[in-house]
C-alpha atoms as a PDB file:
ATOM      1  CA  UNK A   1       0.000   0.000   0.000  1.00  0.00           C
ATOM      2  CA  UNK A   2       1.579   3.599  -1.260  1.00  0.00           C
ATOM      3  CA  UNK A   3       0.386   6.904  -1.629  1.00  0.00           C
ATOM      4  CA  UNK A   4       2.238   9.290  -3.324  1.00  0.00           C
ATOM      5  CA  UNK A   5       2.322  13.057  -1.485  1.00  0.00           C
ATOM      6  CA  UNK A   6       3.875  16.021  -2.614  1.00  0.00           C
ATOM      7  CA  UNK A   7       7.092  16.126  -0.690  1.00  0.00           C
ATOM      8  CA  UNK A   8       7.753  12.070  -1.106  1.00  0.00           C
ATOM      9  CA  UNK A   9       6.020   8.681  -1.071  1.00  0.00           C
ATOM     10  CA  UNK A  10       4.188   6.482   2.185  1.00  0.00           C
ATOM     11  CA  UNK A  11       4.636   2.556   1.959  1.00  0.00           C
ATOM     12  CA  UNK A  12       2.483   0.654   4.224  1.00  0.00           C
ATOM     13  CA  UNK A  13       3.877  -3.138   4.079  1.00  0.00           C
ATOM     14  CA  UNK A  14       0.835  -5.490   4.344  1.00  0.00           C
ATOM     15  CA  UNK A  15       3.434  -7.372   7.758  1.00  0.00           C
ATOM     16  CA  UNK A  16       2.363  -3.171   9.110  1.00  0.00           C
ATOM     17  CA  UNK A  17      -1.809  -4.059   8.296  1.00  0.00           C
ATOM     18  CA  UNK A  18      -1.614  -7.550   9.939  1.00  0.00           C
ATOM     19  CA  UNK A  19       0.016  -6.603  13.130  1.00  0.00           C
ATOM     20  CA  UNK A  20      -3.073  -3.621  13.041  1.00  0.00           C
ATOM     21  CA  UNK A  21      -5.318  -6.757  12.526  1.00  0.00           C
ATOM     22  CA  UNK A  22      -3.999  -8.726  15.145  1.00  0.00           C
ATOM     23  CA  UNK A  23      -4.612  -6.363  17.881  1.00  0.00           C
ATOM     24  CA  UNK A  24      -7.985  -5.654  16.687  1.00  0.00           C
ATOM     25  CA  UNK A  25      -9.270  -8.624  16.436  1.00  0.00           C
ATOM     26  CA  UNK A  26      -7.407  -9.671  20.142  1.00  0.00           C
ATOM     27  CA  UNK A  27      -9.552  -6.949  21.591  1.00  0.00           C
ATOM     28  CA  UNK A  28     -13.131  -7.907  20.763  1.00  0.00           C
ATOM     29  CA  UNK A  29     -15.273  -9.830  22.900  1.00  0.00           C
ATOM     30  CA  UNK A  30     -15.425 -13.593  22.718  1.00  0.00           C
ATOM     31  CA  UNK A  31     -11.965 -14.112  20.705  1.00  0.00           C
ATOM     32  CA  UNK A  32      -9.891 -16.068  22.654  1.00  0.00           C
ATOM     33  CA  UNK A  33      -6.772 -16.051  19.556  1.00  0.00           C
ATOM     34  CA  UNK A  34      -6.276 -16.619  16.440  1.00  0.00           C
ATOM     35  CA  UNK A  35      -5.741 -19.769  13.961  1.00  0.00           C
ATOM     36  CA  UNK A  36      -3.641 -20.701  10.984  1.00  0.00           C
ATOM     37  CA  UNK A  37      -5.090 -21.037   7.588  1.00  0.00           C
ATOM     38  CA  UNK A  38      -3.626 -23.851   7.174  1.00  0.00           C
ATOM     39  CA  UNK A  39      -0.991 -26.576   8.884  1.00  0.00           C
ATOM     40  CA  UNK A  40       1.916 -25.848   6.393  1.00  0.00           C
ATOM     41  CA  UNK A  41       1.278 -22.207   7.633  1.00  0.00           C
ATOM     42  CA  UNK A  42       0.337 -23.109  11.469  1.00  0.00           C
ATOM     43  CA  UNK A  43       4.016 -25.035  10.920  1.00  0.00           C
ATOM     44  CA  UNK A  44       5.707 -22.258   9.817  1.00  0.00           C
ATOM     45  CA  UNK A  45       4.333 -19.285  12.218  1.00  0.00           C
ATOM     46  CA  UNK A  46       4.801 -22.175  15.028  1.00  0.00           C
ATOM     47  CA  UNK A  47       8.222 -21.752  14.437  1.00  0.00           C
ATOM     48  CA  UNK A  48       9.044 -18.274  14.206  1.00  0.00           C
ATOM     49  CA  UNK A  49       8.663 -15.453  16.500  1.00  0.00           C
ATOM     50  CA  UNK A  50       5.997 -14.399  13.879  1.00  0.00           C
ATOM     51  CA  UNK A  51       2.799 -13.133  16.251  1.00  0.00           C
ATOM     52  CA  UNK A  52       0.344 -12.122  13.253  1.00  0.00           C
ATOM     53  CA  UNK A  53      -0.861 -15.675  12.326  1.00  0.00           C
ATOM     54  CA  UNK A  54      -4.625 -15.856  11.243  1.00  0.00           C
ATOM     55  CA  UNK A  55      -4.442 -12.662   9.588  1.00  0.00           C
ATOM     56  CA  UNK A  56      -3.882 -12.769   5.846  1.00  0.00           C
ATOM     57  CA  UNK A  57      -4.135  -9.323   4.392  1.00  0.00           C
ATOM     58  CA  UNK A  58      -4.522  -8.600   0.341  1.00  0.00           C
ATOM     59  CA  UNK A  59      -3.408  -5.251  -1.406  1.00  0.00           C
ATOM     60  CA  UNK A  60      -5.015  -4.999  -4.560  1.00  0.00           C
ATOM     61  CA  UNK A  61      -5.370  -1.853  -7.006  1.00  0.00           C
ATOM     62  CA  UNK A  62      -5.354   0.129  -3.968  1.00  0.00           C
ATOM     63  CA  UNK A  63      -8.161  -1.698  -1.764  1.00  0.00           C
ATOM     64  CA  UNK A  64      -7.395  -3.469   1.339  1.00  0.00           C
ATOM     65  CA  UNK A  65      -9.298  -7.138   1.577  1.00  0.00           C
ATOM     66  CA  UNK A  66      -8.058  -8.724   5.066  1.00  0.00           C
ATOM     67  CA  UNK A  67      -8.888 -12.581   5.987  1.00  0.00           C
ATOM     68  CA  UNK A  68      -8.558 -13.754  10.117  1.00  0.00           C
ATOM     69  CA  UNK A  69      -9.345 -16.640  11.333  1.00  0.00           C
ATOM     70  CA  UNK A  70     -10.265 -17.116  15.120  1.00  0.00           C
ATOM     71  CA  UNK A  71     -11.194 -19.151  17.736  1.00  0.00           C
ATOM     72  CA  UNK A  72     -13.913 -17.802  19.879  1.00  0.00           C
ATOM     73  CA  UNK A  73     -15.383 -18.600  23.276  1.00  0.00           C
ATOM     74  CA  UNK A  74     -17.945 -21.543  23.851  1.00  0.00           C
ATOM     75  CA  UNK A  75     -21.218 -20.125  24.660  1.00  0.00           C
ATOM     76  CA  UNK A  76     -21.217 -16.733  22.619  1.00  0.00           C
ATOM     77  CA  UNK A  77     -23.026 -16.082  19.600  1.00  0.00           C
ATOM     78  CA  UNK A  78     -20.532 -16.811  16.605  1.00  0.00           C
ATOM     79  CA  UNK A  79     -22.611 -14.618  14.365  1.00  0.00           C
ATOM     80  CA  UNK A  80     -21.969 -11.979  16.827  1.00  0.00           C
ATOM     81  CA  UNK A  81     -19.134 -11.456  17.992  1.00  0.00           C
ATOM     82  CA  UNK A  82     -17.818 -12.690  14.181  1.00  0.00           C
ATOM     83  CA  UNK A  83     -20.158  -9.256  13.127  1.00  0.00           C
ATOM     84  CA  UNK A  84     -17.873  -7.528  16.150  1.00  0.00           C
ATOM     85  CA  UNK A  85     -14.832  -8.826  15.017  1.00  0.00           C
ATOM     86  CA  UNK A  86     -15.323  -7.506  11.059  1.00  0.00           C
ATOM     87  CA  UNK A  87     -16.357  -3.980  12.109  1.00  0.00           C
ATOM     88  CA  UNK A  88     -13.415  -3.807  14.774  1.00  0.00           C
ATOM     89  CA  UNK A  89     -10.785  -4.635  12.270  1.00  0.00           C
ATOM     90  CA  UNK A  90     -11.970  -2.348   9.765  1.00  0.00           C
ATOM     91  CA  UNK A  91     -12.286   0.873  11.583  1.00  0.00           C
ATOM     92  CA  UNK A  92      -9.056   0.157  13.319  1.00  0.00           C
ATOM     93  CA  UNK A  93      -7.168  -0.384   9.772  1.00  0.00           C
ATOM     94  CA  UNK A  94      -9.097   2.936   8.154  1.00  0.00           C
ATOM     95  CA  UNK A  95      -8.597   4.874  11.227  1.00  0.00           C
ATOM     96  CA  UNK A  96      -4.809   3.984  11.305  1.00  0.00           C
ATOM     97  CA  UNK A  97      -4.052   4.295   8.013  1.00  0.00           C
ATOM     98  CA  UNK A  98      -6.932   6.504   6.612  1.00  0.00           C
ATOM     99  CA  UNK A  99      -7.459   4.155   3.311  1.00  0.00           C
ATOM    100  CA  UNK A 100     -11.151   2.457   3.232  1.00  0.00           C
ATOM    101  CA  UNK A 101     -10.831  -1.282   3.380  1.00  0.00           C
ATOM    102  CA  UNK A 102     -13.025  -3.463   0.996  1.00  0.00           C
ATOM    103  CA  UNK A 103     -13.844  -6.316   2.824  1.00  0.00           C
ATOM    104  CA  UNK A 104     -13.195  -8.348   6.061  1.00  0.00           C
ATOM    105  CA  UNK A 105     -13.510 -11.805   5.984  1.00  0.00           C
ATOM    106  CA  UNK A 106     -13.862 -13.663   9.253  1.00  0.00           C
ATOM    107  CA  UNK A 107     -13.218 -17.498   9.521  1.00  0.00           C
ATOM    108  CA  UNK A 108     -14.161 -19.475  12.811  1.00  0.00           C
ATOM    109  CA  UNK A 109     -11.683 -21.890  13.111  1.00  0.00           C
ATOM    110  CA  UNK A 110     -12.859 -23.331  16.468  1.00  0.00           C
ATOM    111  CA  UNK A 111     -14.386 -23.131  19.939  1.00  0.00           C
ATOM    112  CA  UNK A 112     -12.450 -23.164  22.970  1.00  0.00           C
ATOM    113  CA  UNK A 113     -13.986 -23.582  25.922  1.00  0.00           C
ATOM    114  CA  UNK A 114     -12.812 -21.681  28.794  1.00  0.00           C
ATOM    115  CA  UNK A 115     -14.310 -22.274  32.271  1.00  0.00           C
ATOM    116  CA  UNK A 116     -14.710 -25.700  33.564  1.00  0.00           C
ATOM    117  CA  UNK A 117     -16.468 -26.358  36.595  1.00  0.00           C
END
C-alpha cells in the first residue's frame, strides 16, 4: 500500500496491516486467539517469532481485503461477535491508516472452551 504526497512517497507493508489486525481482532469480545489457515502455515508461524498468524491481508489496485481466522469462546453467539470482530478490524485499519478497506472476511476456526467447573 503507497500513496504518493507532494514532498515524497508512504509505503504501508501489508506485515504493518496484519500486526493492526492482530490487535484488533485480540480486543473484541469472545476471541480467545487466532488460527492458521492452514498446517503448512500453522508449521511455519509455530516456528518463528511471527505473532500475526490468522491474519492474511490482500493489497489490490489500492483496496485493502483482510482474511482472520479465530477461535472464539464456547457459549457466545458466533454470528456476533464474528459481526464484532469484522467492524473492529476495519475501523481500526481505516482509522490507522486513513485508506477504506473493501472487505473483512472472518473465519471461525474453532471453539475453545474456557471455564470448567
Amino acid at each position: 500500500m503507497s500513496e504518493d504526497a507532494s514532498r515524497g512517497r508512504i509505503d504501508v507493508s501489508p506485515m504493518a496491516i496484519a500486526s493492526i489486525v492482530n490487535d484488533a481482532i485480540l480486543s473484541c469480545y469472545g476471541v480467545v486467539g487466532t488460527a492458521s489457515k492452514d498446517l503448512p502455515t500453522g508449521i511455519a508461524t509455530a516456528l518463528s517469532a511471527e505473532r500475526k498468524r490468522g491474519v492474511e491481508v490482500r493489497v489490490k489496485d489500492g483496496e485493502i481485503a483482510i482474511d482472520v481466522y479465530v477461535i472464539l469462546e464456547y457459549g457466545t453467539r458466533i454470528a456476533v461477535v464474528a459481526r464484532s470482530v469484522m467492524n473492529v478490524v476495519k475501523f481500526s485499519v481505516e482509522r490507522a491508516l486513513g485508506i477504506p478497506v473493501a472487505e473483512v472476511n472472518v473465519h471461525v476456526d474453532g471453539l475453545r472452551v474456557s471455564n470448567v467447573d
